[in-house]
Structure formats: C-alpha cells, structure tokens
Protein backbone atom coordinates (compact mmCIF):
# COMPACT_ATOMS: atom_id res chain seq x y z
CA UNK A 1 38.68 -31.20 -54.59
CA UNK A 2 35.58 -29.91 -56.14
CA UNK A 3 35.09 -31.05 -59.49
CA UNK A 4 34.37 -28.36 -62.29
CA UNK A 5 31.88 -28.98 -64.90
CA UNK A 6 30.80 -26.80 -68.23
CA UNK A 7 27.79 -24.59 -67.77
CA UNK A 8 25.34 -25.23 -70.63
CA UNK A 9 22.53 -22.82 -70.53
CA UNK A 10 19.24 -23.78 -72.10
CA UNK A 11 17.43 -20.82 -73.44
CA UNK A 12 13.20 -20.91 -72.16
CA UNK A 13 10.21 -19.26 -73.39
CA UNK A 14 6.54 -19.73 -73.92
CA UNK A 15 5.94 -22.23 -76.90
CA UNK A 16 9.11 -23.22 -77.18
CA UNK A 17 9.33 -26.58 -79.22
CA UNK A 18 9.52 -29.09 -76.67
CA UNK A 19 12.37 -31.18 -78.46
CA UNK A 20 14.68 -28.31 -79.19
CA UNK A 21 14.88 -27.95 -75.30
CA UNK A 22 14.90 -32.27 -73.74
CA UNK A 23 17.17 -33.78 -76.77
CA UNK A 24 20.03 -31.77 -75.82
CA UNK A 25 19.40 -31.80 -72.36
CA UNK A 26 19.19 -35.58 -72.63
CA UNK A 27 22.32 -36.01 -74.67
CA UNK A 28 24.15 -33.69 -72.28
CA UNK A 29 22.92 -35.79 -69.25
CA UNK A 30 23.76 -39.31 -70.84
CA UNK A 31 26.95 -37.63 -71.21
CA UNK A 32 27.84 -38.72 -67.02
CA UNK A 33 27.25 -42.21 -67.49
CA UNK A 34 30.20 -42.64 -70.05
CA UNK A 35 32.45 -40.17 -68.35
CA UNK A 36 34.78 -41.66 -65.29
CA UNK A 37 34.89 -38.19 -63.46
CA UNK A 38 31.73 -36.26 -62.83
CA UNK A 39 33.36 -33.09 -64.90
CA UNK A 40 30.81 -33.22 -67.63
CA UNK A 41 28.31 -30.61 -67.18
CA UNK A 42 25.72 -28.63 -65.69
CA UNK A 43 22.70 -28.03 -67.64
CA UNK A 44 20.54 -24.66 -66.31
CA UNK A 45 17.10 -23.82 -67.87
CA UNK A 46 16.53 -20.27 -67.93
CA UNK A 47 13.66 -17.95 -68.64
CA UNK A 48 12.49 -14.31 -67.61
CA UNK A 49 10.92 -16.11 -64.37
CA UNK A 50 10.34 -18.75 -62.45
CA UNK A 51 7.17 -20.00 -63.50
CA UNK A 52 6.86 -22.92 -65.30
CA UNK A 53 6.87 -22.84 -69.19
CA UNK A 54 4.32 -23.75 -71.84
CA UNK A 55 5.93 -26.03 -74.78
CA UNK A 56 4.93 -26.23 -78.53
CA UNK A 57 3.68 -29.88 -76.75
CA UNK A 58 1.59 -28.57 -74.11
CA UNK A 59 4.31 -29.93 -71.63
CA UNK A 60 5.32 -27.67 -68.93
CA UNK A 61 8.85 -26.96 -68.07
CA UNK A 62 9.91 -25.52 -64.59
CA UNK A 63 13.10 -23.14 -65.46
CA UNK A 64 16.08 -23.75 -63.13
CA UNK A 65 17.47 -19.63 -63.26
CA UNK A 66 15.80 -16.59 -64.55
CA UNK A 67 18.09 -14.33 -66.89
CA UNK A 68 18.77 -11.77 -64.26
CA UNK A 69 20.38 -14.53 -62.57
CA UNK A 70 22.78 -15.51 -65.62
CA UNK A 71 24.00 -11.95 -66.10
CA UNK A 72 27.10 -11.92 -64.30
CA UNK A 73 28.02 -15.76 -64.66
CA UNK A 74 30.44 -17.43 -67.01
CA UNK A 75 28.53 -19.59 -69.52
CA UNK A 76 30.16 -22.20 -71.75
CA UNK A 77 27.35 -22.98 -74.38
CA UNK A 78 23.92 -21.08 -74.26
CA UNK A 79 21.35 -23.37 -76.63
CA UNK A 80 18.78 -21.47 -78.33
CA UNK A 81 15.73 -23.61 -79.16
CA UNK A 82 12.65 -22.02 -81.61
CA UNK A 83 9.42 -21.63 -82.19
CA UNK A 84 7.35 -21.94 -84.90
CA UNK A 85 3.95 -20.80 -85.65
CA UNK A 86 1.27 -22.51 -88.14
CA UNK A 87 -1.39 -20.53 -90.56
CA UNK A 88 -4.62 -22.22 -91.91
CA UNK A 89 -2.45 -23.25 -95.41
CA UNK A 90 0.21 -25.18 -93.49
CA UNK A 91 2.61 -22.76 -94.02
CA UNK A 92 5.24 -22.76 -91.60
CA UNK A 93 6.67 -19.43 -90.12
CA UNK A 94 9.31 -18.90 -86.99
CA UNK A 95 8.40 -16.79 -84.47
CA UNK A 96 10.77 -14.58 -82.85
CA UNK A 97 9.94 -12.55 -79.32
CA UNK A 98 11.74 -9.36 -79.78
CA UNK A 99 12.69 -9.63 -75.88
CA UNK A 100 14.09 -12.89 -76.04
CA UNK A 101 16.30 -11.82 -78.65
CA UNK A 102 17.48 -9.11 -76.67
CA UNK A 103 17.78 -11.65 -73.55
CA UNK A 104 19.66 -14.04 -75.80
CA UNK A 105 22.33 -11.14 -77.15
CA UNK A 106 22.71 -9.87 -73.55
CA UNK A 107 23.87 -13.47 -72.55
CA UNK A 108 26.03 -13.68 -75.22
CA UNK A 109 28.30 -11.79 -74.55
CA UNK A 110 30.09 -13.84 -71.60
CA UNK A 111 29.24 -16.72 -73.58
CA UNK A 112 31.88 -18.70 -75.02
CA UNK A 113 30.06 -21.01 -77.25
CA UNK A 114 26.59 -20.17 -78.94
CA UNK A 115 24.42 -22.84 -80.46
CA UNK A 116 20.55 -22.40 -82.04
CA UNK A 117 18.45 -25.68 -82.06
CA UNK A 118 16.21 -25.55 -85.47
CA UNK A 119 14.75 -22.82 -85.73
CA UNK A 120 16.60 -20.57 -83.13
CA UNK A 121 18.77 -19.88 -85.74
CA UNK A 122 15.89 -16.81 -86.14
CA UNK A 123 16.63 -15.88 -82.30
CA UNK A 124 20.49 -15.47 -83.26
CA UNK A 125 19.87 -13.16 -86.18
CA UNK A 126 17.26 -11.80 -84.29
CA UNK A 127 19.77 -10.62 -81.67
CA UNK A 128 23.21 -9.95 -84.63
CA UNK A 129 24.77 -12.94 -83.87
CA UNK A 130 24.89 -14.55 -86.92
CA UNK A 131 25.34 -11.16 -89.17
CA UNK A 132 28.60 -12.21 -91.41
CA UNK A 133 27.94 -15.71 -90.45
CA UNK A 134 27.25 -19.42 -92.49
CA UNK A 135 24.21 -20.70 -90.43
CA UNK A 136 21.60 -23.49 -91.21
CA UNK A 137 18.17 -23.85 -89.78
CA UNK A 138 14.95 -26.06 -90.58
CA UNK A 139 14.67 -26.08 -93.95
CA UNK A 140 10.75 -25.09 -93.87
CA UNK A 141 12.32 -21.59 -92.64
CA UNK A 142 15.33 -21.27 -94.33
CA UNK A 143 13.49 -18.94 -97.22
CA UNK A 144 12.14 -16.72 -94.14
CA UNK A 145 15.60 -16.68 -92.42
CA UNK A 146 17.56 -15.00 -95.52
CA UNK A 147 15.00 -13.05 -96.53
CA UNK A 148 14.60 -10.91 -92.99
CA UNK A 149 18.22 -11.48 -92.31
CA UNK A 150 19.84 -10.53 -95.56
CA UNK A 151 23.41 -10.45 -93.51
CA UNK A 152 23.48 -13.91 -92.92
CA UNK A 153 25.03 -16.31 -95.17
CA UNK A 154 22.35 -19.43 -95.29
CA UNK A 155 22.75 -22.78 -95.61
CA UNK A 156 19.53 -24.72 -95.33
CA UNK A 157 21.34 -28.36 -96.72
CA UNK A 158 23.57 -29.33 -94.19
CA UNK A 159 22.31 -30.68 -90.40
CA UNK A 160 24.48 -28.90 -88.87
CA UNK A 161 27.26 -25.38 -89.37
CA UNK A 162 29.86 -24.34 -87.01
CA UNK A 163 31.30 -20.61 -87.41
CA UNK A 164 33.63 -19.97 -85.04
CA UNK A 165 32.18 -19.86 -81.48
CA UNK A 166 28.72 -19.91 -83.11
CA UNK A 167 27.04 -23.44 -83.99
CA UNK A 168 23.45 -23.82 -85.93
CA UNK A 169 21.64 -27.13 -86.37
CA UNK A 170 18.46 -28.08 -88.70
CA UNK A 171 15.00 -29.36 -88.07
CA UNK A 172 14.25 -31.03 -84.89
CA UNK A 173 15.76 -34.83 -84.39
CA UNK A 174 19.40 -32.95 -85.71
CA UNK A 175 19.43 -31.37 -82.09
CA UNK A 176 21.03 -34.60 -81.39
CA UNK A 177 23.50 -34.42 -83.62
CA UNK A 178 24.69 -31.15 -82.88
CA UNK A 179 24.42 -31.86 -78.91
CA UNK A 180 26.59 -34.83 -80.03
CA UNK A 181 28.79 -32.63 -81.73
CA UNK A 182 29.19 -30.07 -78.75
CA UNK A 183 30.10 -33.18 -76.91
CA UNK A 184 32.73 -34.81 -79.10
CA UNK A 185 34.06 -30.47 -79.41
CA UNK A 186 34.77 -30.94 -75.19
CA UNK A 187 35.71 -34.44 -74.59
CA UNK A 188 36.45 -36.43 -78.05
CA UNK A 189 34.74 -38.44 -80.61
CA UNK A 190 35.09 -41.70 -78.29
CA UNK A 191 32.96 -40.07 -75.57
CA UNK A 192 30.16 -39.06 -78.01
CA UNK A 193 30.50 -42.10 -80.09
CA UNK A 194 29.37 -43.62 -76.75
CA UNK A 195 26.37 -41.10 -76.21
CA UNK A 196 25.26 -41.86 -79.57
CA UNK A 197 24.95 -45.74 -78.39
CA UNK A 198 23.02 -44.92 -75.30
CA UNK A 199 20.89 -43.06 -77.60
CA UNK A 200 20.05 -46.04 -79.74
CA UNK A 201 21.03 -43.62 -82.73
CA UNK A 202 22.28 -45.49 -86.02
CA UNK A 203 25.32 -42.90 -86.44
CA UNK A 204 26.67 -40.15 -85.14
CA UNK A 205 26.13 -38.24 -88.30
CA UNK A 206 29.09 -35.15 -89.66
CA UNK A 207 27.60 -31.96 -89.92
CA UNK A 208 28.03 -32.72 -93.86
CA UNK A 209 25.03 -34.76 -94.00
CA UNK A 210 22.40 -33.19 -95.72
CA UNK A 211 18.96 -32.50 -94.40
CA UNK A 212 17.39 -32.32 -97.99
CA UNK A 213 15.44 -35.27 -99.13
CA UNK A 214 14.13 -35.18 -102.96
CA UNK A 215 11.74 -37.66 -101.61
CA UNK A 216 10.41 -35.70 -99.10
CA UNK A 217 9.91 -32.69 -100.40
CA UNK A 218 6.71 -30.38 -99.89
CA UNK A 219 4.03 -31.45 -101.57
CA UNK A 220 3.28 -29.29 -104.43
CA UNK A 221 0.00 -27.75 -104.71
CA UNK A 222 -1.47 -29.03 -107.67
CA UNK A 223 -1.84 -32.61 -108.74
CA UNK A 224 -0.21 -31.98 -112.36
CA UNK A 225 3.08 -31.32 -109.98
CA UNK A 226 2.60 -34.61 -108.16
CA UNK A 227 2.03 -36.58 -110.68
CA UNK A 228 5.46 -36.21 -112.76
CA UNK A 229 7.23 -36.20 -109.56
CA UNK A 230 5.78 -39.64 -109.37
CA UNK A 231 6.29 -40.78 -112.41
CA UNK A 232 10.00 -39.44 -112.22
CA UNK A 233 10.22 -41.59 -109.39
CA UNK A 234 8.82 -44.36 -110.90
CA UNK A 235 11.20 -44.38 -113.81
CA UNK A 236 14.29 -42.76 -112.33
CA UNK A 237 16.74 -45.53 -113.56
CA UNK A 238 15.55 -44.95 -117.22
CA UNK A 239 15.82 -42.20 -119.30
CA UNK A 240 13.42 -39.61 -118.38
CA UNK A 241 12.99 -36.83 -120.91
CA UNK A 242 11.10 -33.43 -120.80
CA UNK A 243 9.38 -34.58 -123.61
CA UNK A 244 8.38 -36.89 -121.67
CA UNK A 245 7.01 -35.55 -118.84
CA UNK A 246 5.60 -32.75 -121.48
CA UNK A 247 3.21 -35.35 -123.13
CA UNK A 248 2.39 -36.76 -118.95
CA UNK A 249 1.71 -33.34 -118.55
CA UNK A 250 0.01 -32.37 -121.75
CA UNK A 251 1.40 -29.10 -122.20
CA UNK A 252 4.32 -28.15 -124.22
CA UNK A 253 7.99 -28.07 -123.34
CA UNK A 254 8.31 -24.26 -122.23
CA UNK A 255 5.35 -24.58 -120.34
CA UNK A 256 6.57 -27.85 -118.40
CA UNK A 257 10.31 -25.72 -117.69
CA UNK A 258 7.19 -22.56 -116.50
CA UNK A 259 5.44 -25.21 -113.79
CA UNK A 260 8.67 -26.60 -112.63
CA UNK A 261 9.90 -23.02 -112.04
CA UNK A 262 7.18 -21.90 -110.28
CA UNK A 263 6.39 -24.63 -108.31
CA UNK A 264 9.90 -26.49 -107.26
CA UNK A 265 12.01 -23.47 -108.03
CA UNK A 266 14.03 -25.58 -110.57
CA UNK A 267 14.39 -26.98 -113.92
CA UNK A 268 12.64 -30.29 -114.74
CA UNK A 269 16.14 -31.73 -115.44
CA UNK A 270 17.60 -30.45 -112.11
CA UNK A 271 14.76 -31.97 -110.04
CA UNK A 272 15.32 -35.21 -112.20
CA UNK A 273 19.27 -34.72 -111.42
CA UNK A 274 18.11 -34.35 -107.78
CA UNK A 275 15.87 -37.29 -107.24
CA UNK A 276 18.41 -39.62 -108.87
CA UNK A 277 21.62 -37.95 -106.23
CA UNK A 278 19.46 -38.88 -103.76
CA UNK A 279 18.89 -42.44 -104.38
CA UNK A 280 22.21 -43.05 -105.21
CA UNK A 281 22.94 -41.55 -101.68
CA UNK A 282 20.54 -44.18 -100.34
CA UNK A 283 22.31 -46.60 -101.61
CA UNK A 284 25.55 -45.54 -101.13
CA UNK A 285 24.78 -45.19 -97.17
CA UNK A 286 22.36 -48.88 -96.87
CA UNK A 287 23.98 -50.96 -99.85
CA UNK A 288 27.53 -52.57 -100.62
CA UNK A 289 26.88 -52.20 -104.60
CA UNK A 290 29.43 -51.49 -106.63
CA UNK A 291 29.39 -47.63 -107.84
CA UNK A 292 28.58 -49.01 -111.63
CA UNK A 293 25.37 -51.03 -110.51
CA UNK A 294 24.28 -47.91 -108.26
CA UNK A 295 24.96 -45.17 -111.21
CA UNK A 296 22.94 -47.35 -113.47
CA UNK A 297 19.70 -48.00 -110.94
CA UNK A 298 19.58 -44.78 -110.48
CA UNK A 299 19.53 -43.58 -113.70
CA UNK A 300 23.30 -42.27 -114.46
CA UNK A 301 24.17 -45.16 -116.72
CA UNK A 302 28.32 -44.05 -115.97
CA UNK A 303 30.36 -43.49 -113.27
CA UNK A 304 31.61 -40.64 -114.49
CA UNK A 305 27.94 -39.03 -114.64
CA UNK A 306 27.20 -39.62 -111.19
CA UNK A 307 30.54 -38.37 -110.12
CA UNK A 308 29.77 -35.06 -111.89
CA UNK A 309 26.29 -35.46 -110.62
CA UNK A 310 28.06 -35.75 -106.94
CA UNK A 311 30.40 -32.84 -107.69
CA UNK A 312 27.42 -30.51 -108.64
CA UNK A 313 25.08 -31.22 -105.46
CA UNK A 314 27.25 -32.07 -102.84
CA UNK A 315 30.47 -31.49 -103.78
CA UNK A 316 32.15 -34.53 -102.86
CA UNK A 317 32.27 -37.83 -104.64
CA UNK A 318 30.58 -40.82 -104.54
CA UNK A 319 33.12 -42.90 -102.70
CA UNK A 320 33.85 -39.86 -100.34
CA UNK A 321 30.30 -40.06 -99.33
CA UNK A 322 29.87 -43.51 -98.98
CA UNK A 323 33.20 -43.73 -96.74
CA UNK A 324 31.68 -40.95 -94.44
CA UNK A 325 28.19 -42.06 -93.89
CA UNK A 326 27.91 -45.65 -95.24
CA UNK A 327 26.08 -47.13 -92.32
CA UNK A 328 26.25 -50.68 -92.92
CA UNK A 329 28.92 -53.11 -91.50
C-alpha cells in the first residue's frame, strides 16, 4: 500500500532569505528519522520557473515545481519565507513582489494550512490573508507591517501566532520553532520533542515566548541614549530614579521623559520596568533562585512588584513563566 505523506509547499523567489527557506525544510526532513512509517511529508520548492534561485546568501536554490504546476493540487501547508532589503542607515525594510503575492493568494486557496517565515508575514497581507487576523513578524518590520496593512492585528512580541488555518513566526532562527510547531500540530509533541533533539536546540520553545529583548534593543542614535541605557543596566537592582538619569543626562526631568519618547517610544520608567522584566526572565528561565532573591537583583525589591511587573508585560506570572520555559534541569 502506498504510503501518503503531507504536501508542504515552500514558497521561492529571487532574494529570498536563505534560512526562511532550509530551517524548515530541515526540520521537516529530520522529521523521517523519528517517524516509524515513512508518512511524514513531502517538501516541494516552488517558484514561477525552473531556474535556479538567488538567496539573500548568494546560495542558489533549484525549485522542485513551478506554480502553474501547484494550481490544481491539494496542498497541506504552503511556507512563505521573506525578503528584506537594506538602505545606507541600516534601516531595515521588507520587500514584497506584487506577483508573488498574487502567486501566494492563488495557492491559497486549496491550501489547508498557511504559514509566513519572518518576514513573509508582508507576502500574506500582501495577498489578504491576514486582513482580520493576529500575526507576528520580525520585529525590525513589525512598525512597516501595521502601518501598510492597517487590517491586520500585529503582534511583534511573541515568536510565533496561530489564527486559525493561518500561522506567522518572527525573525529568522524562530522558523524552527514554528516548523517544530507545524510538526507537533500533525503528529504530537513527542515526535517534535524528538526533532528538536536532532536539532541540538535547547527547547522546543511555546509560541508565548517573546522575541523582545530589552538588552538587545536597537541601538539608539545618539550617545546621550546609550549611555543611560547603560547605566540603567548597570544599576538595575537599585533604585534608579529619573532624577537620576536627569542629572547623567544633564537636562531636566521633562526633557529626559522628551528623549525617551522620541527615541525608545516610552517612558524612562517603562524602559526601566522593561530592562528589569527581562532579567528577571533570565533568571527565571537559567536560575533555580527563589522568586524573592530574583525580584530583589533585579530591582523589584517584592514579590508582589514583580508579579504586577509580570502581569503588565507579559501577562502571566512569574512562576507561570518559569514553569513554561525554565530550561534548566
């Protein structure tokens, strides 16, 4: 008896990011050795012809299928990598091809699961299909996503959103988790637990896990800005005033709320409120400290702060988090 496997479509154009097309592909292919039945999948790379591909990377990538060849066939999952494109400031900007979009909404409609790697979440609202939707994407594009898609409700925090039949994941190594998640969707959490080991990843992470580091934030563009970041991270388990940071800054205390605003689109207190969530998430996920030595590292001094301080950001609690994505044994 022939054995039936799920068609995953991988979506090809020129300057594609390489990663958004080989970590799924890989994840979906490492899929077979765990499985005891070859009824995992099939994996097609398709673009407007035959001819090889030019990645992001420089790599070329022969397609397997042209479009024309997809139109009449069932497809599972169709996985939308992106594209990005760079100025002379640095300043990131996806790049949508009007007929891939239209390529990419034609296929879609005998699709029965849609997912966008990074920044294909652009091709998807390129092409409607996120209109109505909760959808994530790199969070260098996330800005550029809601403001030419005004329909679409996004969510740059998490790593990865499911809506329905339609699935969105963040900035490039998350591919793997959602291809992981896809996986553990078909065939359970034991199968993809597996993947994740031939993978040599540390977790298989929830799509709850954020993609926003405090730490690794842009840098801003004037030194002023950098400097009482540092220095908040430098003294984030004392009390950090915006007097304080005023007198770093030499300029008065409306004028330090005025550069905080227009540089990190926040108050100086909710960066500060930031920073500190986020190393008491470090901890949380690396440490076995007891929630009243963590709150008071990082700056809380009481439980019940960084509970509130949990509630605010990431709507969970401290001990909810650390149960999901502690990742020590």
């Amino acid at each position: 008896m022939a054995t039936i496997k799920r068609l995953i479509v991988i979506v090809l154009f020129e300057h594609v990011d390489l990663l958004d097309v080989t970590g799924p592909a890989e994840v979906f292919s490492l899929l077979q050795r765990e499985m005891d039945e070859p009824t995992g999948y099939q994996v097609v790379l398709a673009a407007e012809t035959l001819a090889p591909v030019t990645t992001s990377a420089g790599v070329r990538v022969l397609p397997d299928a042209t479009f024309d060849d997809l139109t009449r066939r069932r497809i599972d999952t169709l996985v939308v990598p992106g594209a990005v494109e760079v100025d002379a400031q640095r300043r990131v900007r996806a790049v949508v091809a009007p007929s891939i979009a239209a390529r990419v909404k034609a296929l879609a409609i005998h699709t029965l699961r849609i997912a966008s790697v990074c920044v294909g979440a652009h091709v998807l609202a390129a092409a409607g299909l996120l209109d109505g939707r909760r959808a994530t994407t790199h969070w260098s594009t996330a800005q550029q996503l809601a403001e030419e898609h005004p329909a679409v409700k996004v969510d740059a925090d998490p790593i990865f959103i499911r809506d329905r039949n339609v699935w969105t994941g963040a900035g490039l190594t998350a591919c793997l988790d959602l291809a992981l998640a896809l996986v553990a969707d078909d065939f359970g959490e034991r199968l993809a637990l597996r993947v994740a080991r031939q993978l040599v990843m540390f977790l298989k992470r929830p799509s709850g896990q954020s993609q926003f580091s405090a730490s690794l934030e842009p840098t801003s563009t004037t030194r002023r800005m950098d400097a009482l970041r540092h220095y908040v991270m430098r003294h984030i388990g004392e009390p950090v005033t915006i007097a304080q940071l005023a007198e770093q800054a030499h300029v008065s205390d409306r004028q330090l709320t005025r550069i905080f605003k227009t540089e990190l689109n926040m108050t100086p207190a909710a960066y500060i409120e930031s920073v500190r969530v986020e190393m008491a998430r470090n901890r949380l996920e690396t440490t076995d400290d007891p929630l009243e030595r963590i709150a008071a590292a990082c700056g809380f001094n009481t439980t019940d702060t960084l509970n509130r301080a949990f509630r605010r950001k990431l709507d969970t609690t401290p001990a909810e988090y650390r149960s999901r994505f502690r990742t020590v044994c």
